[in-house]
N, C-alpha and C. Protein backbone atom coordinates (compact mmCIF):
# COMPACT_ATOMS: atom_id res chain seq x y z
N UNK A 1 0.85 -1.18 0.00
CA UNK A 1 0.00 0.00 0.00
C UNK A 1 0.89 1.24 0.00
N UNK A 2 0.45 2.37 -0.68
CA UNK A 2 1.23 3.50 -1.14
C UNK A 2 0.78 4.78 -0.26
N UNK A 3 1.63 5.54 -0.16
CA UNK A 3 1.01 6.87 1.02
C UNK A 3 -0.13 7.32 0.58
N UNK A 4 -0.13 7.48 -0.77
CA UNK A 4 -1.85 7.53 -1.72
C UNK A 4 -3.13 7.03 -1.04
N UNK A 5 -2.77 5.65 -1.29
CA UNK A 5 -4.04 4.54 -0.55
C UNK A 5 -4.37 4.79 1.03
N UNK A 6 -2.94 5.34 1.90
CA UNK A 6 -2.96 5.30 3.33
C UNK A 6 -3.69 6.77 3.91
N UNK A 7 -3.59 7.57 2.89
CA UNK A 7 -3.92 8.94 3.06
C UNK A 7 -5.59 8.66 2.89
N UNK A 8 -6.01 7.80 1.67
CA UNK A 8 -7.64 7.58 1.25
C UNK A 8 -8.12 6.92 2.42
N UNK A 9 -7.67 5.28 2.68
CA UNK A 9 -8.13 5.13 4.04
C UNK A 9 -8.57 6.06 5.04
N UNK A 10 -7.75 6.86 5.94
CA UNK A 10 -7.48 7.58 6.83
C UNK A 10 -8.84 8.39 6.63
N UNK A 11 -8.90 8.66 5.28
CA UNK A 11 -10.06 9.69 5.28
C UNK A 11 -11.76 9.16 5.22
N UNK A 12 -11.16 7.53 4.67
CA UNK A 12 -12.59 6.94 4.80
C UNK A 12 -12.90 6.68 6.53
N UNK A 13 -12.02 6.14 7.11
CA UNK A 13 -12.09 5.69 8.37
C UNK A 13 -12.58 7.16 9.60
N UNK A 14 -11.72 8.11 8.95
CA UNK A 14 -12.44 9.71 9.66
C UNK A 14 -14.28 9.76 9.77
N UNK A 15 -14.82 9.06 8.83
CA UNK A 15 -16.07 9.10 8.58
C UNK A 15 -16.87 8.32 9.69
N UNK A 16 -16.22 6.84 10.42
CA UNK A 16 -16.70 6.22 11.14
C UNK A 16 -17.68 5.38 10.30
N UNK A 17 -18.37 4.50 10.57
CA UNK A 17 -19.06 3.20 10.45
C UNK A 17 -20.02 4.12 9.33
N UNK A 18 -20.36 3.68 8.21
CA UNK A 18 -21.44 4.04 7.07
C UNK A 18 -22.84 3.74 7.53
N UNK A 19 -22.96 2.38 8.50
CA UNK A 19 -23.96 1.98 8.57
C UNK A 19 -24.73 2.63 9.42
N UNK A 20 -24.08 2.94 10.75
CA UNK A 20 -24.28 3.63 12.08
C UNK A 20 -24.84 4.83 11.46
N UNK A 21 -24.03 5.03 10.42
CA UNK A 21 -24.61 7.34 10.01
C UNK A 21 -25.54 6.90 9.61
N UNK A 22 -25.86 5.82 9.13
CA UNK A 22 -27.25 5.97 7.97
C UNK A 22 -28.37 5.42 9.43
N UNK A 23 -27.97 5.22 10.17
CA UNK A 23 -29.20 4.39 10.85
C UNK A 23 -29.37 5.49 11.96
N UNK A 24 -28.96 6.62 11.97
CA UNK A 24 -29.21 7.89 12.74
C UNK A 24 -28.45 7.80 14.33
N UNK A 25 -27.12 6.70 14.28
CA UNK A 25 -26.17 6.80 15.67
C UNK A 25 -25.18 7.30 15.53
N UNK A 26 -24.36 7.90 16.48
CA UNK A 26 -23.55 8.11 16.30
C UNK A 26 -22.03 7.32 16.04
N UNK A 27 -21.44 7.17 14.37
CA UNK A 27 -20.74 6.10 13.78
C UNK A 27 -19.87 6.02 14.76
N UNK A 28 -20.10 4.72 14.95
CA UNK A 28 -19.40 4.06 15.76
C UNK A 28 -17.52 3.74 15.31
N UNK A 29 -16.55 3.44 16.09
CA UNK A 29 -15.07 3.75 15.43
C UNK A 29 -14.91 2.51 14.10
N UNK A 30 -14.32 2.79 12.86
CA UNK A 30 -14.96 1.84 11.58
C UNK A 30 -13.42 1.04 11.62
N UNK A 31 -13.59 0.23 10.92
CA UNK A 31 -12.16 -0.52 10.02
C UNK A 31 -12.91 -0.47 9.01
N UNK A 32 -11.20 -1.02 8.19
CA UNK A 32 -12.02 -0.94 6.21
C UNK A 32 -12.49 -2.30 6.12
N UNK A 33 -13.20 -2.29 5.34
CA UNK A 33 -13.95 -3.21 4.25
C UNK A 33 -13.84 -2.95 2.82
N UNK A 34 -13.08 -3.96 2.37
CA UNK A 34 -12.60 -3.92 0.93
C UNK A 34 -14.03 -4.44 0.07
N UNK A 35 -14.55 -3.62 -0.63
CA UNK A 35 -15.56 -3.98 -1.44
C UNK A 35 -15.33 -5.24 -2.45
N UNK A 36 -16.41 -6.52 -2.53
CA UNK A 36 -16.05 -7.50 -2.70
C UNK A 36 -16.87 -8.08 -4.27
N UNK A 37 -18.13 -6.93 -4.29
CA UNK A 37 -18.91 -7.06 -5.35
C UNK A 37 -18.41 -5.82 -6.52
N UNK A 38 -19.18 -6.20 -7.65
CA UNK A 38 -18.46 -5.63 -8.80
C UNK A 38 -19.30 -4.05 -8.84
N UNK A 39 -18.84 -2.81 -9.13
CA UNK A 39 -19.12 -1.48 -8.98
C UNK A 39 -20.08 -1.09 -10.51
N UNK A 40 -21.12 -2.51 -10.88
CA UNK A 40 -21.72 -1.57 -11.97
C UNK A 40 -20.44 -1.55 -13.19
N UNK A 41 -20.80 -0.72 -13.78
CA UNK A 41 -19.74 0.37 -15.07
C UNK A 41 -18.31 0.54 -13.99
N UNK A 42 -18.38 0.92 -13.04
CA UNK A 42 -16.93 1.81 -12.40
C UNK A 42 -15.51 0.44 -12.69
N UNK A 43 -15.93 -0.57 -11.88
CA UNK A 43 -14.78 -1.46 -12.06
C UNK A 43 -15.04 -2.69 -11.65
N UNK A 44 -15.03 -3.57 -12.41
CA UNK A 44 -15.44 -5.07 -12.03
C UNK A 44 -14.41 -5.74 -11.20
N UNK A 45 -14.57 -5.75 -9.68
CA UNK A 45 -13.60 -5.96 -8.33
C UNK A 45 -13.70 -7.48 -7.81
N UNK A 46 -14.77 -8.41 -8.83
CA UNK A 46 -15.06 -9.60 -8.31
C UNK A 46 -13.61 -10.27 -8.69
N UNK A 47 -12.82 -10.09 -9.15
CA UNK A 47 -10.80 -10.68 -9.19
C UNK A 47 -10.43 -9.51 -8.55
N UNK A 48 -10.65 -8.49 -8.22
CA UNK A 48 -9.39 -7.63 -8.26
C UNK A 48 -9.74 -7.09 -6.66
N UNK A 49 -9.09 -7.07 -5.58
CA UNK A 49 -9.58 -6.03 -4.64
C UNK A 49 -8.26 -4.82 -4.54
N UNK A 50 -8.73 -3.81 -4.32
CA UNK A 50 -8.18 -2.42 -3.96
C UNK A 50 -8.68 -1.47 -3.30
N UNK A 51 -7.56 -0.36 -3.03
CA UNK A 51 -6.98 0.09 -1.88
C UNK A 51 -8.80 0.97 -1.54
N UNK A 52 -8.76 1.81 -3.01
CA UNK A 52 -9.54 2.63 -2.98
C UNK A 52 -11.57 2.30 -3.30
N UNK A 53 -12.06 1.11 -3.03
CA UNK A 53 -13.36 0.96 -2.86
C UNK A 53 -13.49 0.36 -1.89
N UNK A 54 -13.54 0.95 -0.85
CA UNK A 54 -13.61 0.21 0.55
C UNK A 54 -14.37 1.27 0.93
N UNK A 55 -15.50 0.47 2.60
CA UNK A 55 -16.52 1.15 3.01
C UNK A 55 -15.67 1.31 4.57
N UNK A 56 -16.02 1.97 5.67
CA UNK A 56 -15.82 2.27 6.46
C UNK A 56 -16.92 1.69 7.84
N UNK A 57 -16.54 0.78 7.85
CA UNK A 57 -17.30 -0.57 8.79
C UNK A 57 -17.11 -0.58 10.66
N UNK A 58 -17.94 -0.73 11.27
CA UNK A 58 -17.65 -0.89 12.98
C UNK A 58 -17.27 -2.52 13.02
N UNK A 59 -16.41 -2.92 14.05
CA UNK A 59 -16.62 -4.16 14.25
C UNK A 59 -18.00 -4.92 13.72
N UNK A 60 -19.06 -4.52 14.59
CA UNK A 60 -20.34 -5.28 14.52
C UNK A 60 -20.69 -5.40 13.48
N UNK A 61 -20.70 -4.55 12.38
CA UNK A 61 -21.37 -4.13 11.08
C UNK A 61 -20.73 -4.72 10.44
N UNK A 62 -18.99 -5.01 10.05
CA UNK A 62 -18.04 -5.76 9.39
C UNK A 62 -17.89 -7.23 9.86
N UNK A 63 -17.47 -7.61 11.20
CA UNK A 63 -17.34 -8.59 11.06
C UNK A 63 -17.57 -9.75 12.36
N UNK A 64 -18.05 -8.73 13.23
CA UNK A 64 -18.54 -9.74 14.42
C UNK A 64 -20.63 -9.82 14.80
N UNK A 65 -21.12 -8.97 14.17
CA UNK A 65 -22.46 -9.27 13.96
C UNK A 65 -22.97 -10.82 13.81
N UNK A 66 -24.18 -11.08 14.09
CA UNK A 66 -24.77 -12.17 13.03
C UNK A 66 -24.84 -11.34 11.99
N UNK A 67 -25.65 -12.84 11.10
CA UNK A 67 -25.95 -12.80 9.83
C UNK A 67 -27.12 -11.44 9.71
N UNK A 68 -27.14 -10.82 8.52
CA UNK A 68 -27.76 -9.48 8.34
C UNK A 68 -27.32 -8.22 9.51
N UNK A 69 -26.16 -8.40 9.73
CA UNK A 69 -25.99 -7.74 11.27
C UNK A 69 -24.36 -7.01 10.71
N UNK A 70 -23.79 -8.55 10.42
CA UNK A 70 -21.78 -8.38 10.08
C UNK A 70 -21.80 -8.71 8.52
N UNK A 71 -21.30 -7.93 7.23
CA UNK A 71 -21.17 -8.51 6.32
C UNK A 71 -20.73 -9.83 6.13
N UNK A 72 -19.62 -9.56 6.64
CA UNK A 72 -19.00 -11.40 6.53
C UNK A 72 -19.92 -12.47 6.96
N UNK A 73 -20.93 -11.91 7.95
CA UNK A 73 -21.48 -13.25 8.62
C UNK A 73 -22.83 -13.59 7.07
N UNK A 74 -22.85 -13.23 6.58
CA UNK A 74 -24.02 -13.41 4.77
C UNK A 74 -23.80 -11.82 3.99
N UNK A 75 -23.57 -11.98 3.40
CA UNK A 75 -23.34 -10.38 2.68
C UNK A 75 -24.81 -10.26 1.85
N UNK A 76 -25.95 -11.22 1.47
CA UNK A 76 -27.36 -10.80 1.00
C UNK A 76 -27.80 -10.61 1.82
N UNK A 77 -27.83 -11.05 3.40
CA UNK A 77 -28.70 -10.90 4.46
C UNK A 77 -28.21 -9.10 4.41
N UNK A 78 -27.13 -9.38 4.86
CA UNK A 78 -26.32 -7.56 5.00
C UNK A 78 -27.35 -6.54 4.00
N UNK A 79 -27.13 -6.72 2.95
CA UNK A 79 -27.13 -6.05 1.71
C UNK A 79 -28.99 -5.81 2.16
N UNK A 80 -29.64 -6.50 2.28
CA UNK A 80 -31.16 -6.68 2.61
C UNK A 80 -31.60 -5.57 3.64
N UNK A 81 -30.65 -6.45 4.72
CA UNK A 81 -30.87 -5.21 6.24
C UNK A 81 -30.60 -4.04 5.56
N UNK A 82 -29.40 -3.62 4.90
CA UNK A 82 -28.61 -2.07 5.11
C UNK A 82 -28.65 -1.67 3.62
N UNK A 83 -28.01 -2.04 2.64
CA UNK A 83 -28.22 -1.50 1.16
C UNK A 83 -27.13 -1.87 0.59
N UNK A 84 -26.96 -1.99 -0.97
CA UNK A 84 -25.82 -2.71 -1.44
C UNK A 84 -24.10 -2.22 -1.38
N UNK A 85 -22.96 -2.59 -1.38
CA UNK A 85 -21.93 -1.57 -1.18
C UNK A 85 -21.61 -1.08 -2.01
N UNK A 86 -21.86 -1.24 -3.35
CA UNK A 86 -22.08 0.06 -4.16
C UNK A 86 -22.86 1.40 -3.75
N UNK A 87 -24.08 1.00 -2.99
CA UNK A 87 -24.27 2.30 -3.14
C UNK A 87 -24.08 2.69 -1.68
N UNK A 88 -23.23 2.29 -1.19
CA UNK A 88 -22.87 2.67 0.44
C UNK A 88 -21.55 3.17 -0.47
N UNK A 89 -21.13 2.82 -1.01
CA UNK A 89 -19.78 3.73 -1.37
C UNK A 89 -19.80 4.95 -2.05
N UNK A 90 -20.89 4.41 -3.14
CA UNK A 90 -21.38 6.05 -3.25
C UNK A 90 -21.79 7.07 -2.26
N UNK A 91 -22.33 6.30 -1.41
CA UNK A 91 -22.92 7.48 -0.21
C UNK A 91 -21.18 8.35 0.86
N UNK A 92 -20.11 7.19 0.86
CA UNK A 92 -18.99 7.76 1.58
C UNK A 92 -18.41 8.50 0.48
N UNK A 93 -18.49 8.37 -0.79
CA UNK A 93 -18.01 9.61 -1.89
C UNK A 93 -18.45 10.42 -1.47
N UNK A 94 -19.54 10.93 -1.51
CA UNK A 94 -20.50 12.01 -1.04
C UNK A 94 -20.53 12.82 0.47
N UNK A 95 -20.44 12.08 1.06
CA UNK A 95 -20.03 12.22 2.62
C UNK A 95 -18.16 13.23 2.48
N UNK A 96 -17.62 12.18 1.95
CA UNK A 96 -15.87 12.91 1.93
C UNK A 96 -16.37 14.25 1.01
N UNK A 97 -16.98 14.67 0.11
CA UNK A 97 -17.01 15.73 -0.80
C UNK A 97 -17.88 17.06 0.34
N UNK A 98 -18.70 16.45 0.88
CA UNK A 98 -19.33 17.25 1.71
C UNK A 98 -18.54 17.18 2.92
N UNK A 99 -17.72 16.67 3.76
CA UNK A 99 -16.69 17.30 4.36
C UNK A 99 -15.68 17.76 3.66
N UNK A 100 -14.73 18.05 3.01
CA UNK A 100 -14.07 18.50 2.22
C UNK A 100 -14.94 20.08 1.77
N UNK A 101 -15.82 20.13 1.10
CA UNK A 101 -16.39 21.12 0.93
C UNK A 101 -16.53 22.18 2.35
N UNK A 102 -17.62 21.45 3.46
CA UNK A 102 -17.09 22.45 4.47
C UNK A 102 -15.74 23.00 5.09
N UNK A 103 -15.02 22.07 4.68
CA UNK A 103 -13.53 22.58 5.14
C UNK A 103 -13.47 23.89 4.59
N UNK A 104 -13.35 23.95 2.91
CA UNK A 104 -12.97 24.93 1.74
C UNK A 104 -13.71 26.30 2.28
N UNK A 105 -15.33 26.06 2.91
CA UNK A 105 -15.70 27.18 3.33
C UNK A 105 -15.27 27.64 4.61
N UNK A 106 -15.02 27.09 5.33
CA UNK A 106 -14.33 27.43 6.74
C UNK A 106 -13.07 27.81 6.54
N UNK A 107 -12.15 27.41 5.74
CA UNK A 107 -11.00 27.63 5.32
C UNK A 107 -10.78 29.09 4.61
N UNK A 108 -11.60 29.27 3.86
CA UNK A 108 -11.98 30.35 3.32
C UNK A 108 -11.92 31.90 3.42
């Protein structure tokens, strides 16, 4: 992994758990989750995993939950409960652009 990838992490993980924001708690502390399904058009990841499509996961939510609870423990149950990680990754694009953006105005 390259200071590139370590710098993207850092900023996904700043965000805290995806699932927690969306379920109205306060995100709980995340690890990554390397996205495991294919992104649509963006990049077919079912061979390939990398640095930069990863979601920002709590223990529980990643990998010590039950099933529909921890991805790992069924990733359709997951996907059912919470929403697919495509579009949870779209949602942490969006999230980093809208922090980033308030920075630029505070910065300003």
């Amino acid at each position: 992994m390259n200071d590139a990838d370590r710098a993207w992490q850092n900023q996904v993980l700043e965000l805290g758990c995806i699932v927690c924001h969306r379920e109205g708690t306060d995100p709980a502390k995340a690890e990554i989750h390397h996205i495991r399904r294919g992104l649509g058009d963006l990049v077919d990841l079912s061979r390939v995993r990398d640095n930069y499509h990863i979601l920002p996961l709590c223990p529980i939510h990643h990998r010590l939950g039950d099933c529909g609870t921890a991805i790992h423990a069924g990733i359709r149950e997951w996907e059912e409960a919470h929403a697919n990680e495509e579009y949870l990754f779209l949602e942490v694009l969006e999230l980093i652009r809208d922090k980033q953006n308030d920075f630029n105005i505070i910065g300003n």
